[in-house]
C-alpha atoms as a PDB file:
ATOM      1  CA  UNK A   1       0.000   0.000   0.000  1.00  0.00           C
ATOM      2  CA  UNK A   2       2.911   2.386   1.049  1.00  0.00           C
ATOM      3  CA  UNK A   3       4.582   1.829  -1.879  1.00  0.00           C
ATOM      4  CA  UNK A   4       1.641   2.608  -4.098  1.00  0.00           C
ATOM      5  CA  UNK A   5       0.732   5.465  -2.635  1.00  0.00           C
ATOM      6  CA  UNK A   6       4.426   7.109  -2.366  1.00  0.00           C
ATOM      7  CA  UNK A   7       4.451   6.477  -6.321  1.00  0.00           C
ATOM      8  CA  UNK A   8       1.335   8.594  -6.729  1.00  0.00           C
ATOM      9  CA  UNK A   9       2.935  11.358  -4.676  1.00  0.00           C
ATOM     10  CA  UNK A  10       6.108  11.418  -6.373  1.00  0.00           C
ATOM     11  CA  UNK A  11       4.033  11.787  -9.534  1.00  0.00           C
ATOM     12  CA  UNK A  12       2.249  14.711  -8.322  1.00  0.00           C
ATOM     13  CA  UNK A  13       5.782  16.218  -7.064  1.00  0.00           C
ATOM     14  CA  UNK A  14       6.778  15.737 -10.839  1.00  0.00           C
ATOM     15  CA  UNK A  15       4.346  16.794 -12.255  1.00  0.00           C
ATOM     16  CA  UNK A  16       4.476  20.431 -10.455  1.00  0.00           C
ATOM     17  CA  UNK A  17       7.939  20.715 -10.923  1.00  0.00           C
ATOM     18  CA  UNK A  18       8.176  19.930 -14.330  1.00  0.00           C
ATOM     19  CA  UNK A  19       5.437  22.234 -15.118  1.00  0.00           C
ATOM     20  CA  UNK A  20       7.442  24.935 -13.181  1.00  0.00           C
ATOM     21  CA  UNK A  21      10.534  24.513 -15.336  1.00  0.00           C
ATOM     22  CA  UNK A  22       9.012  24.587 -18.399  1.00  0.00           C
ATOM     23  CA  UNK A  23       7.338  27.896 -17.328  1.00  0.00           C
ATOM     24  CA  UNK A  24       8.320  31.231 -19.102  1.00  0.00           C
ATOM     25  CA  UNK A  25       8.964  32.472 -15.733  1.00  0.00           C
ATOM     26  CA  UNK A  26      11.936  29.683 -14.965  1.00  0.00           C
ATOM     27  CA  UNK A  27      15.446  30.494 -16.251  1.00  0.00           C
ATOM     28  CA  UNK A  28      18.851  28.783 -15.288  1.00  0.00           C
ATOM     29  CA  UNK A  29      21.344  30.465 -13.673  1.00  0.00           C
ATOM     30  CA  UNK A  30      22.415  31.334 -17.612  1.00  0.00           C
ATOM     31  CA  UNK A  31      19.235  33.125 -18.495  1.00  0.00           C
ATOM     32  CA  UNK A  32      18.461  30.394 -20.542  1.00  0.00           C
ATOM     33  CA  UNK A  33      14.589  28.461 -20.662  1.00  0.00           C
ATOM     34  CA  UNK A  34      13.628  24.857 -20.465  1.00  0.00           C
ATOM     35  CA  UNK A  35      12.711  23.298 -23.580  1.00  0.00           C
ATOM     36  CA  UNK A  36      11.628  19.698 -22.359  1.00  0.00           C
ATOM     37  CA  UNK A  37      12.213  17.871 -19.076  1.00  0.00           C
ATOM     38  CA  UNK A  38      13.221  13.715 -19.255  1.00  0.00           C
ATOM     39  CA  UNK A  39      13.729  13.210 -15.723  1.00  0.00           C
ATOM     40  CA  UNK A  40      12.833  13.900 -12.360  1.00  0.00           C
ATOM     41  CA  UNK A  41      15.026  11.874  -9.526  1.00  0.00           C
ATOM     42  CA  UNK A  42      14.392  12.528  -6.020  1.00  0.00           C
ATOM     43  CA  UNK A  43      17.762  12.739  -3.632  1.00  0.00           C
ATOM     44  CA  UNK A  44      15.236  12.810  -0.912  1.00  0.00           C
ATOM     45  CA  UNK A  45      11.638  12.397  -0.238  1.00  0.00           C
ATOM     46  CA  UNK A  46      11.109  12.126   3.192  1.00  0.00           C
ATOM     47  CA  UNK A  47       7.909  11.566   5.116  1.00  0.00           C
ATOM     48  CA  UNK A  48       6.290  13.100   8.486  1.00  0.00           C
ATOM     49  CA  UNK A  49       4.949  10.195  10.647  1.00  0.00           C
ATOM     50  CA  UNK A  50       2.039  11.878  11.641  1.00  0.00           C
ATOM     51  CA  UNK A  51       1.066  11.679   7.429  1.00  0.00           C
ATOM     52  CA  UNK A  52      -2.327   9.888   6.693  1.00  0.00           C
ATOM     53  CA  UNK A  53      -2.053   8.710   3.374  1.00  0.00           C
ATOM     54  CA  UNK A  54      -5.831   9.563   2.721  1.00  0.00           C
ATOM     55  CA  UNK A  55      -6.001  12.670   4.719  1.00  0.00           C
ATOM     56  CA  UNK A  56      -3.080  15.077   4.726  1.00  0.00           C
ATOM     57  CA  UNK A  57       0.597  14.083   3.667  1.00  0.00           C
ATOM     58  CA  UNK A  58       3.508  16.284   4.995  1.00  0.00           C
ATOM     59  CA  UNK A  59       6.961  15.767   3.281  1.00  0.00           C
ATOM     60  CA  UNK A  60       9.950  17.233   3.930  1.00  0.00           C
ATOM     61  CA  UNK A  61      11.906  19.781   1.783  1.00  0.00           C
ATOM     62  CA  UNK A  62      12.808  17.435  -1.095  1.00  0.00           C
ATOM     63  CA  UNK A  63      15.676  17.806  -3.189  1.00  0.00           C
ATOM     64  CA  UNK A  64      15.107  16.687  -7.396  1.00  0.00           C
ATOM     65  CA  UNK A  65      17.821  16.016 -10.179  1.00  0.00           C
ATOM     66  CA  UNK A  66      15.949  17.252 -12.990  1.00  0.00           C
ATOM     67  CA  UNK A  67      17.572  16.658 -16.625  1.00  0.00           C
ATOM     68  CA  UNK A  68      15.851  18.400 -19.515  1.00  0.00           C
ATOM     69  CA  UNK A  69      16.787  20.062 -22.564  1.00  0.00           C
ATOM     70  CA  UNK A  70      17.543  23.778 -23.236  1.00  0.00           C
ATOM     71  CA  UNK A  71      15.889  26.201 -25.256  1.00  0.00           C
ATOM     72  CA  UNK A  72      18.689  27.216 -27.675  1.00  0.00           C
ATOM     73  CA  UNK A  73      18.090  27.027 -31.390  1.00  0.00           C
ATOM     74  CA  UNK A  74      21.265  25.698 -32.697  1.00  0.00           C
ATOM     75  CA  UNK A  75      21.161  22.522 -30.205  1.00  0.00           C
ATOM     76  CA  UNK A  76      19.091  21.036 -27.278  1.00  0.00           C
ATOM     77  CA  UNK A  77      22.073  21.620 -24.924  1.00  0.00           C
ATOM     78  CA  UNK A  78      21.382  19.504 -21.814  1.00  0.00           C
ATOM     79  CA  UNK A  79      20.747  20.883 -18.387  1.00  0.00           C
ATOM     80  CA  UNK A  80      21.013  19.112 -15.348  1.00  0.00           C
ATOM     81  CA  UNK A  81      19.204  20.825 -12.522  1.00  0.00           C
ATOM     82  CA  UNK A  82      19.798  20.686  -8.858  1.00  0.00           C
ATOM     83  CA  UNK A  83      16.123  21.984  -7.202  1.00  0.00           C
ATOM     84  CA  UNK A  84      15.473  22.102  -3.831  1.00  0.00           C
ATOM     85  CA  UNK A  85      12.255  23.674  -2.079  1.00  0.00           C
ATOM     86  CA  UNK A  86      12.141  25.649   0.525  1.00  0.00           C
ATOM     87  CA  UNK A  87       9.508  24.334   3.153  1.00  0.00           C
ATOM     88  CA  UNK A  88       7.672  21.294   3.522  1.00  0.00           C
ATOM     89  CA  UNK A  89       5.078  19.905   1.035  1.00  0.00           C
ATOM     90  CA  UNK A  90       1.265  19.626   2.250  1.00  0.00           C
ATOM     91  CA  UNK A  91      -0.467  16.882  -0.197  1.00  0.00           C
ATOM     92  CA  UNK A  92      -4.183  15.945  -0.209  1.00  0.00           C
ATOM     93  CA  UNK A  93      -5.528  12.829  -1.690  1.00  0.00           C
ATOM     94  CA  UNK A  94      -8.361  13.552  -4.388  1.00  0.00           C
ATOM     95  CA  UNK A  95     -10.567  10.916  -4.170  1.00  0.00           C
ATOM     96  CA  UNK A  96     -12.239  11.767  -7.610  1.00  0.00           C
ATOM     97  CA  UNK A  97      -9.480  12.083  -9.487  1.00  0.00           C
ATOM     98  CA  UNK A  98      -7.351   9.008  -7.768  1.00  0.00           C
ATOM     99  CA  UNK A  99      -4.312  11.834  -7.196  1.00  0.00           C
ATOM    100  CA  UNK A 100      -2.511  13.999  -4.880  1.00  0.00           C
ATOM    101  CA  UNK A 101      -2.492  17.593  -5.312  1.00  0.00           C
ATOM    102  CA  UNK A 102      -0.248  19.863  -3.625  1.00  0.00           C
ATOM    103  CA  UNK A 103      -2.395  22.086  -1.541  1.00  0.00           C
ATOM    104  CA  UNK A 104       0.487  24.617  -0.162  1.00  0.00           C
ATOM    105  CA  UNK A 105       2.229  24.785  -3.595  1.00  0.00           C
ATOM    106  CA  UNK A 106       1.840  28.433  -3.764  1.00  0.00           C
ATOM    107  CA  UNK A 107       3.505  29.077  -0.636  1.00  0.00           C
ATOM    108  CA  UNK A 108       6.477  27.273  -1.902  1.00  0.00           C
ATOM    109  CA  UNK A 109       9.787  28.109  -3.595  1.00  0.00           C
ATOM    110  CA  UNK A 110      11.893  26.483  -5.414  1.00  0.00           C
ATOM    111  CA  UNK A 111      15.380  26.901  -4.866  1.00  0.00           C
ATOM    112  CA  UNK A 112      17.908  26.417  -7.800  1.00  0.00           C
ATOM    113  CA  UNK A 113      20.974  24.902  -6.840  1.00  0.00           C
ATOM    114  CA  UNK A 114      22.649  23.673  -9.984  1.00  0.00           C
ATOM    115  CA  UNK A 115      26.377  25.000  -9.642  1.00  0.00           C
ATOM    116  CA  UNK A 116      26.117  26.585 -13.031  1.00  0.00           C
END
């Protein structure tokens, strides 16, 4: 059941930050746009033990690989992205929809830590 469920949250988590890349609003530290993401890895994903997997679900800041592709025209230069947010997740199950949405996401940022 755990397992299950933690795959449904980690694709709501990439799902929201792959959307937020690919945003007009997201450059890298170049000034360069996101073109198309591959990946999302999670370094960590760490849950709070009071989490009830049908109620509320508090993670802790998570940290993501993401590897996409740029936006340049001569090439898709590849961009490896270290992401990090700042606070801690709030997920509720929607029962309709068989997902997790991130109820707090708007209170979130998203840090950038790729060294480039």
């Amino acid at each position: 059941m755990f397992d299950k469920e933690r795959k449904k949250i980690e694709e709501a988590i990439q799902k929201w930050i792959t959307e937020y890349v690919l945003s007009e609003s997201f450059k890298t530290k170049k000034g360069k746009g996101i073109k198309e993401v591959d990946k999302v890895e999670f370094k960590n994903l760490d849950f709070e033990e009071d989490s009830d997997f049908r109620n509320k679900v508090y993670i802790y800041p998570v940290r993501m690989y993401v590897r996409a592709w740029g936006d340049s025209p001569l090439s898709k230069p590849r961009c490896d992205l270290d992401l990090k947010v700042n606070k801690q997740l709030i997920l509720k199950y929607n029962a309709e929809t068989e997902e997790y949405e991130i109820l707090n996401q708007n209170e979130v940022a998203i840090l950038d830590f790729t060294p480039w």
